[in-house]
N, C-alpha and C. Protein backbone atom coordinates (compact mmCIF):
# COMPACT_ATOMS: atom_id res chain seq x y z
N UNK A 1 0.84 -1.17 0.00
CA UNK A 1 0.00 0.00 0.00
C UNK A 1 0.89 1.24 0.00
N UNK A 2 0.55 2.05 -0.58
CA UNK A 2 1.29 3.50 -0.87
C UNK A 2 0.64 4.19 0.09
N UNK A 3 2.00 5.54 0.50
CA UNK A 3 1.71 6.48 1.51
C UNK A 3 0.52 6.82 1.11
N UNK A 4 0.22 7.55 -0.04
CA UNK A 4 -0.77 8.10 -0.49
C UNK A 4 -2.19 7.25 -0.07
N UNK A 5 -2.10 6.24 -0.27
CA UNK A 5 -3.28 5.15 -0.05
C UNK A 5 -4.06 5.34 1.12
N UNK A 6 -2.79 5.26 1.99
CA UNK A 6 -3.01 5.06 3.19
C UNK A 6 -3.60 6.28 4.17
N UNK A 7 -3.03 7.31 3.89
CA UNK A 7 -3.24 8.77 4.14
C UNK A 7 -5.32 9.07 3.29
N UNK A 8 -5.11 8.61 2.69
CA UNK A 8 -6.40 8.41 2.40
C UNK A 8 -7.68 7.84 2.68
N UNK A 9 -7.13 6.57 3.79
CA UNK A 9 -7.83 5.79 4.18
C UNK A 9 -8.29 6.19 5.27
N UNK A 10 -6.42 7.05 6.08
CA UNK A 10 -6.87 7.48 7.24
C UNK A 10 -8.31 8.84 6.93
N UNK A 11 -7.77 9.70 5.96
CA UNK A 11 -8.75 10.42 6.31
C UNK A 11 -10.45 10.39 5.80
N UNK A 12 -10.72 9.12 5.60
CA UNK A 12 -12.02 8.42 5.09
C UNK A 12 -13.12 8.46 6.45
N UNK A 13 -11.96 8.22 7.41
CA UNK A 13 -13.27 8.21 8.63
C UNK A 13 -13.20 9.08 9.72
N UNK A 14 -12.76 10.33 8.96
CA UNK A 14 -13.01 11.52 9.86
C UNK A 14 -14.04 12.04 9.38
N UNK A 15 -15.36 11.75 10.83
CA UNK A 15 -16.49 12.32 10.87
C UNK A 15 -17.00 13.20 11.85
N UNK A 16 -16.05 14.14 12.25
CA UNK A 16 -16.17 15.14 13.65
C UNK A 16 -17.67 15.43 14.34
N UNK A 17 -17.93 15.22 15.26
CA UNK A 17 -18.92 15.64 15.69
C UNK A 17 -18.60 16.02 17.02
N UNK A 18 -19.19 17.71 17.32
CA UNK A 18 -18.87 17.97 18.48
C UNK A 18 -19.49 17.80 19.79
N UNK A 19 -19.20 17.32 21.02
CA UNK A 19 -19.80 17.25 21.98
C UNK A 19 -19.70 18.02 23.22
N UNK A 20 -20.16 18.69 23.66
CA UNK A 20 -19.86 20.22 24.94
C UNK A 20 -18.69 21.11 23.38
N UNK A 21 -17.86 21.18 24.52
CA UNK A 21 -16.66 21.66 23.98
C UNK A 21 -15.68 20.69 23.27
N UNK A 22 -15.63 19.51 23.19
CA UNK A 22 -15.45 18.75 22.83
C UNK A 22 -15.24 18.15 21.60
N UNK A 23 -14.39 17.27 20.72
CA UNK A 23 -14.56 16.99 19.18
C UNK A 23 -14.29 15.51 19.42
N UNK A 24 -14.95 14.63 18.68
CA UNK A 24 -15.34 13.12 18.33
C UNK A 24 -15.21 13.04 16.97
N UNK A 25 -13.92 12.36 16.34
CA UNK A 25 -13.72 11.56 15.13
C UNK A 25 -13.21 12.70 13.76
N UNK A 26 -12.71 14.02 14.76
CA UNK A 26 -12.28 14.98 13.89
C UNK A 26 -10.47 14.74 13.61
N UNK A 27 -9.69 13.29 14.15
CA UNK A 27 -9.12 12.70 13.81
C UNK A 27 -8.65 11.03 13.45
N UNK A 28 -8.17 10.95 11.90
CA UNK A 28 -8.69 9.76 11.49
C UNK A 28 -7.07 9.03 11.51
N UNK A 29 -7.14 7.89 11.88
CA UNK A 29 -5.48 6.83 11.05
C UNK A 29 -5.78 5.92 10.80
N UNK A 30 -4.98 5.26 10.42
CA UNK A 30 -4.85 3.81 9.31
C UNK A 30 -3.33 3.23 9.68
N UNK A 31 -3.46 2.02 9.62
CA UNK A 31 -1.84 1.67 10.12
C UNK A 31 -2.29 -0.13 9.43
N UNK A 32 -0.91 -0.37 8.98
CA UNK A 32 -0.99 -1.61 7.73
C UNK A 32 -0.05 -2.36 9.08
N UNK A 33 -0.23 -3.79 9.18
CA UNK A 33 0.53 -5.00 10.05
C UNK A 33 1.56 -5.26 9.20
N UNK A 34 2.28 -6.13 10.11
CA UNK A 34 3.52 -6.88 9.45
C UNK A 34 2.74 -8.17 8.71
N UNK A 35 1.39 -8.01 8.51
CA UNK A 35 0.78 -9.09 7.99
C UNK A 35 -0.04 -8.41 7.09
N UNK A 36 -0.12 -7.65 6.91
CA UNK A 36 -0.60 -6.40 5.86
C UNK A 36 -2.00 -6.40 5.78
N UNK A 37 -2.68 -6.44 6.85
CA UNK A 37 -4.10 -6.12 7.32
C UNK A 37 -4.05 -4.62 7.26
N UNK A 38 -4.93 -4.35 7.62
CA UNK A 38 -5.34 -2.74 7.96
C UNK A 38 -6.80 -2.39 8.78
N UNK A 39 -6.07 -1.27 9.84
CA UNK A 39 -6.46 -1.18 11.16
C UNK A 39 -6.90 0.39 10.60
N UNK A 40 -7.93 0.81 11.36
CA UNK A 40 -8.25 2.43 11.21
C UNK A 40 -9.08 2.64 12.90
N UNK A 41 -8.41 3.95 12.97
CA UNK A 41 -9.33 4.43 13.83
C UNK A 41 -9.74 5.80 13.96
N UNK A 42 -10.34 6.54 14.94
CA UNK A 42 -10.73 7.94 15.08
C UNK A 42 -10.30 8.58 16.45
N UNK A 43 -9.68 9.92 17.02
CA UNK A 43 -9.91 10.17 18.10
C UNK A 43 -11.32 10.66 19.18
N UNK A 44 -11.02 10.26 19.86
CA UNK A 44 -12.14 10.59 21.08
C UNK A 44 -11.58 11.66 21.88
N UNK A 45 -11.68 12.91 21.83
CA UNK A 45 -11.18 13.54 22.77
C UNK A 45 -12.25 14.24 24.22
N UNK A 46 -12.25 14.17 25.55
CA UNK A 46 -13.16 14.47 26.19
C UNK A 46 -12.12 15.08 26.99
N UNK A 47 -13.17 15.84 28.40
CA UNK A 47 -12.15 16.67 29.18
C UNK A 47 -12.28 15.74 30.39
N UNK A 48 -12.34 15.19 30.64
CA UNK A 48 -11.97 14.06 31.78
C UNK A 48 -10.66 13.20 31.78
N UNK A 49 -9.87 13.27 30.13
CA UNK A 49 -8.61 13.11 29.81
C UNK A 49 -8.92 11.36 30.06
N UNK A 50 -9.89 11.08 30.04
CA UNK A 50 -10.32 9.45 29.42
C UNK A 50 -10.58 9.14 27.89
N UNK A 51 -9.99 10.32 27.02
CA UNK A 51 -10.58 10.27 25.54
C UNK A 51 -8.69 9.59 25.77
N UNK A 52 -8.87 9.80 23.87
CA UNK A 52 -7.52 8.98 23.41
C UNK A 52 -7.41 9.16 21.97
N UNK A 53 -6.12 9.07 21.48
CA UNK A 53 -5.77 9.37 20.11
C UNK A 53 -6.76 8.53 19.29
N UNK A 54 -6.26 8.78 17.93
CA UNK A 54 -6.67 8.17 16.41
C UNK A 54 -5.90 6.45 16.69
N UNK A 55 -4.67 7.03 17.04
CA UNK A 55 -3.74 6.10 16.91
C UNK A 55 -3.79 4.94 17.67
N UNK A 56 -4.14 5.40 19.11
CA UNK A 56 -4.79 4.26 20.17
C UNK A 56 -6.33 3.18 19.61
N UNK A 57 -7.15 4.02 18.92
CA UNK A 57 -8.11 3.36 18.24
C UNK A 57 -7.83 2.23 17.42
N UNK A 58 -6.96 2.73 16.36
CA UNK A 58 -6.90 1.80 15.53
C UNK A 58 -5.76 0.88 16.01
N UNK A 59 -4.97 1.01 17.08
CA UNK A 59 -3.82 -0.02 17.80
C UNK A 59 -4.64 -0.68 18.37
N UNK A 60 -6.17 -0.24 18.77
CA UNK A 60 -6.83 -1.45 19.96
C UNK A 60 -7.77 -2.51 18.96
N UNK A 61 -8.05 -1.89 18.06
CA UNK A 61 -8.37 -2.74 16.91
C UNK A 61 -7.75 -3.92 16.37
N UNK A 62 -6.33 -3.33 16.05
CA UNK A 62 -5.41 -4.11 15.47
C UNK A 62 -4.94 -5.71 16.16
N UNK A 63 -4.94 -4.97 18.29
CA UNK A 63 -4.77 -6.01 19.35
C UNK A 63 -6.16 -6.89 19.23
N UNK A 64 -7.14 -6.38 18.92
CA UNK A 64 -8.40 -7.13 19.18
C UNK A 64 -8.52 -8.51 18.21
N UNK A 65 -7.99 -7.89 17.04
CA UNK A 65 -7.52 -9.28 15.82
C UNK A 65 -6.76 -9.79 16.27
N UNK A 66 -5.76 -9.75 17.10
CA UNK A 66 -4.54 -10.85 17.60
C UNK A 66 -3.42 -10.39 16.69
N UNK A 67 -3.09 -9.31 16.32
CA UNK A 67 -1.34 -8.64 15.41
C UNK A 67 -1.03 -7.51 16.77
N UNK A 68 0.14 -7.54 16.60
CA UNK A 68 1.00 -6.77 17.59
C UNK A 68 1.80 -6.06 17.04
N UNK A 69 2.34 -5.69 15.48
CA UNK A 69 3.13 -5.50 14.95
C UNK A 69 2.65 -4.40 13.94
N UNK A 70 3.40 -2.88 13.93
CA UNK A 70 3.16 -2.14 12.68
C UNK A 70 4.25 -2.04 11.56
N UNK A 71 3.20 -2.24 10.76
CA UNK A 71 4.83 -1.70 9.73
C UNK A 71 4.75 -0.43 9.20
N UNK A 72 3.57 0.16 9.02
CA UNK A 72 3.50 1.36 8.57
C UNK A 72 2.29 2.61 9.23
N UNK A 73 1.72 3.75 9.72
CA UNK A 73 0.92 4.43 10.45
C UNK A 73 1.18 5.66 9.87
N UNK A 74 -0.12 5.96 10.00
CA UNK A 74 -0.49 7.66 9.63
C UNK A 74 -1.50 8.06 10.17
N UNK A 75 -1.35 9.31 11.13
CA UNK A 75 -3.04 10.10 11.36
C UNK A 75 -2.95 11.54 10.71
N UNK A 76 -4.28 11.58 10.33
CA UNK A 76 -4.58 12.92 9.57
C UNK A 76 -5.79 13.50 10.29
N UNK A 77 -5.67 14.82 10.04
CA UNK A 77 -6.66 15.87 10.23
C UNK A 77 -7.43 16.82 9.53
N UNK A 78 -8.62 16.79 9.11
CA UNK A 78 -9.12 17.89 8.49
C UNK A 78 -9.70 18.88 8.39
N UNK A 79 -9.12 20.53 8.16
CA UNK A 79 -9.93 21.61 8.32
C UNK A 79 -11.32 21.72 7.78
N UNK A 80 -11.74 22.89 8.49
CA UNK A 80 -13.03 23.04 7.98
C UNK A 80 -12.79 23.24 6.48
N UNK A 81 -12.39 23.51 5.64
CA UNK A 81 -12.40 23.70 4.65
C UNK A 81 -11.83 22.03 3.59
N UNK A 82 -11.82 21.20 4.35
CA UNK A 82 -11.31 19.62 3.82
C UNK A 82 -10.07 19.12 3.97
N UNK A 83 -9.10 20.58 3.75
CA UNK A 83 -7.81 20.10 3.55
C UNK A 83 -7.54 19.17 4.59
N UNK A 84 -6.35 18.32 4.00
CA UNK A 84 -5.74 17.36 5.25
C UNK A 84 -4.80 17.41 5.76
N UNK A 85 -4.18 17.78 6.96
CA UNK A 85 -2.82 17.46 7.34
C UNK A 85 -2.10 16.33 8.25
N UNK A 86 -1.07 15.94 7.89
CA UNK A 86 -0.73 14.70 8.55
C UNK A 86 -0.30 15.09 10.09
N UNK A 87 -0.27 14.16 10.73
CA UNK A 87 0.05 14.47 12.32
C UNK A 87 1.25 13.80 12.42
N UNK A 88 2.35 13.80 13.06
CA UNK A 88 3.08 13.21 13.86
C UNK A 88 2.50 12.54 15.08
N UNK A 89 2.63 11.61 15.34
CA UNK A 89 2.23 10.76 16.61
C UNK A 89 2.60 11.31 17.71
N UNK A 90 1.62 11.47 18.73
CA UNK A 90 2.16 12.60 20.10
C UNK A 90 3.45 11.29 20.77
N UNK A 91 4.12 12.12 21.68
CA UNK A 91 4.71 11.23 22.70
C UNK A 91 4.22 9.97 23.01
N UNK A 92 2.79 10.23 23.67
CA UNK A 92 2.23 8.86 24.33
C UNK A 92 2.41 8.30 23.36
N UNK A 93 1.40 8.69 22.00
CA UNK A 93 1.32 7.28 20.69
C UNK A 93 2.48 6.49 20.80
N UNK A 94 3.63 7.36 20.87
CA UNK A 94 4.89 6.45 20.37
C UNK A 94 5.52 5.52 21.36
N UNK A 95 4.83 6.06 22.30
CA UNK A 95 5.11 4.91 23.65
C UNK A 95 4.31 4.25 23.99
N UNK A 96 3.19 4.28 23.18
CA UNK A 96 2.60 3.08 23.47
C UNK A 96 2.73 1.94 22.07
N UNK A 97 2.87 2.25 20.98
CA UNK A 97 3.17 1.28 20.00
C UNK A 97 4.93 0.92 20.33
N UNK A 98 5.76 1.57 20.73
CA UNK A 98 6.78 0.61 21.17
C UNK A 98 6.68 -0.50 22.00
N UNK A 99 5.52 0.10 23.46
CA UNK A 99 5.31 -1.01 24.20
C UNK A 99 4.54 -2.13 23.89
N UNK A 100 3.57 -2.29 22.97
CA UNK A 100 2.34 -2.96 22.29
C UNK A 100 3.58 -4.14 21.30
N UNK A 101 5.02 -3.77 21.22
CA UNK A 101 6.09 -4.58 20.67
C UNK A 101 7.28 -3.90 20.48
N UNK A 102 8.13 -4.48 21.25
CA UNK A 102 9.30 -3.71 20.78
C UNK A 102 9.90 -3.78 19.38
N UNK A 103 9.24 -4.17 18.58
CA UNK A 103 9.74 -4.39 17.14
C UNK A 103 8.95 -3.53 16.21
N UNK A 104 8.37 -2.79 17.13
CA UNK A 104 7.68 -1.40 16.63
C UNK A 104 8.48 -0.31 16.37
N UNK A 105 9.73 -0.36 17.03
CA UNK A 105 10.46 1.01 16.88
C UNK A 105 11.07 0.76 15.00
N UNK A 106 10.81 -0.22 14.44
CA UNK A 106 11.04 -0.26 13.13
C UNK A 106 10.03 0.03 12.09
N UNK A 107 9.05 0.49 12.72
CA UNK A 107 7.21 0.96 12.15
C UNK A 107 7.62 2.41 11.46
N UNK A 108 7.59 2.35 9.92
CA UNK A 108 6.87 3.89 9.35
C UNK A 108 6.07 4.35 9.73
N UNK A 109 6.38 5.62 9.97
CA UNK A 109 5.64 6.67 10.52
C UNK A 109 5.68 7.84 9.34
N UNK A 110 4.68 7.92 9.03
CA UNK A 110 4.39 8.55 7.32
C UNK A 110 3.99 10.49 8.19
N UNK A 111 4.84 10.46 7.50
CA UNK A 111 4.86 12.55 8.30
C UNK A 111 4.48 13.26 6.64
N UNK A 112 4.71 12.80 5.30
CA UNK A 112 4.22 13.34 4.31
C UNK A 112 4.17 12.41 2.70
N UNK A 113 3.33 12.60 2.28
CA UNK A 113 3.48 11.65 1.15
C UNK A 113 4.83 10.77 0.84
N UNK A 114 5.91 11.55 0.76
CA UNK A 114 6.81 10.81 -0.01
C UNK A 114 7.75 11.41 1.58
N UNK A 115 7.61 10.81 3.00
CA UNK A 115 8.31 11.59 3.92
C UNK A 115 7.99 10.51 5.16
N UNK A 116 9.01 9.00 5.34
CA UNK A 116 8.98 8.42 6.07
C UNK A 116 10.35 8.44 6.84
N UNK A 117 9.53 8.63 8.61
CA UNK A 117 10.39 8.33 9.85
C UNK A 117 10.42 7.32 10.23
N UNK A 118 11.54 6.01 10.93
CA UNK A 118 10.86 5.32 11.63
C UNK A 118 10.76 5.37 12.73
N UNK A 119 9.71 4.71 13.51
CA UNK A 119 9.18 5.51 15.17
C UNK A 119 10.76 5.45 16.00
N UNK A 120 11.76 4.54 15.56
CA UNK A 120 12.60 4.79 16.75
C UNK A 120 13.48 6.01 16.63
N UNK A 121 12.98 6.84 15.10
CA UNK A 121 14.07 8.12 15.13
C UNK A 121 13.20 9.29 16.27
N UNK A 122 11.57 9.06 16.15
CA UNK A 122 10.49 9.88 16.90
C UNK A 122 10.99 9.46 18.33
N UNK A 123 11.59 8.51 18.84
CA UNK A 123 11.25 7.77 20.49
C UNK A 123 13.01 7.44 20.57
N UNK A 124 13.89 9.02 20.32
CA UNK A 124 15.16 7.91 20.38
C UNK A 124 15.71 7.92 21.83
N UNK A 125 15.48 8.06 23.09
CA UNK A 125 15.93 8.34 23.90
C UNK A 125 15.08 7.09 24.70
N UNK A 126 14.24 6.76 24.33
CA UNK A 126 13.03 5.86 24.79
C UNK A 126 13.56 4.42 26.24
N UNK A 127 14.92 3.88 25.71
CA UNK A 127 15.33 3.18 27.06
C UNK A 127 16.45 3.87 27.95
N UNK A 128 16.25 5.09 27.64
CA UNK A 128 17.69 5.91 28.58
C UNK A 128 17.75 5.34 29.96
N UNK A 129 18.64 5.12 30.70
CA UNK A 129 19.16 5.39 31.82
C UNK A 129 20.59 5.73 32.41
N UNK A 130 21.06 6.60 33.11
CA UNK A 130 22.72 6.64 32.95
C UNK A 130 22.17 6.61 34.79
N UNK A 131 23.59 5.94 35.36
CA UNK A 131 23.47 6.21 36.58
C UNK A 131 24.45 7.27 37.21
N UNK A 132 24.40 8.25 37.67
CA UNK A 132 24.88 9.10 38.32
C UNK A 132 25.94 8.84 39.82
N UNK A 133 27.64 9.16 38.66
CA UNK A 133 28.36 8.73 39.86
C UNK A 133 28.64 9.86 40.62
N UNK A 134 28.54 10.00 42.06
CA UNK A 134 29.04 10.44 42.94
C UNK A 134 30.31 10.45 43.79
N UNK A 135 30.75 11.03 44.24
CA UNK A 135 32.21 10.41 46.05
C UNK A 135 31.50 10.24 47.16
N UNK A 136 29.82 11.16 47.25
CA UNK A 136 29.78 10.63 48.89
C UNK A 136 28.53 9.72 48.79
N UNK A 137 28.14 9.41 47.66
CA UNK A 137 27.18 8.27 47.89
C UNK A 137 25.79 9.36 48.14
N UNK A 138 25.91 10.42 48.24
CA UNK A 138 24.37 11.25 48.65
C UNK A 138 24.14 12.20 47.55
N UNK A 139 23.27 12.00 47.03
CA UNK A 139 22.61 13.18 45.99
C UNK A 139 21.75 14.32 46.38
């Protein structure tokens, strides 16, 4: 499947509808398996901070079939006026499809038609730890 395809697919099921202050399905993604299925979802955003990305949608989808694995993801957004723009995956997204497999940090992450990252260049710090030497043992 081509970026283009896919970017297309994502933005097929953005159907925004607003709730309070609120927006429901005014972001759409699509993400292809290492088995080349295809997963879509929409965001839920609420102010109780129990909503959740595009990207979480279509990852809980993807878990619900039994695949753990992306090879390729895109979420898009569209103005009032149609246009689409692609999103970068927030922080969380990218920490949670690393954790969903660590063989995710090798997943395209489609930032523009012809303009692929893979998530571990987005998440590169992702297993840091350095331990901090001291002389008196007290920090």
């Amino acid at each position: 499947m081509t970026n283009e395809e896919l970017i297309k697919k994502a933005a097929s099921v953005i159907k925004p509808k607003k709730v309070g202050d609120f927006s429901i399905g005014d972001v759409g993604c699509a993400l292809v398996t290492d088995k080349n299925n295809i997963y879509l979802g929409v965001c839920i955003d609420t102010g109780s901070g129990m909503g959740f990305c595009a990207e979480h949608n279509a990852i809980g989808s993807m878990i619900t079939a039994g695949e753990y694995k992306i090879k390729k993801i895109v979420a898009v957004w569209k103005d009032d006026k149609g246009d689409v723009f692609i999103l970068s995956p927030c922080g969380r997204c990218r920490e949670f499809m690393r954790q969903i497999n660590e063989e995710n940090l090798e997943t395209d992450v489609i930032l523009d038609k012809n303009k692929i990252v893979k998530l571990k260049e987005l998440l590169p710090y992702y297993n840091w730890f350095h331990k901090i030497k001291t002389k008196n043992k007290k920090f």
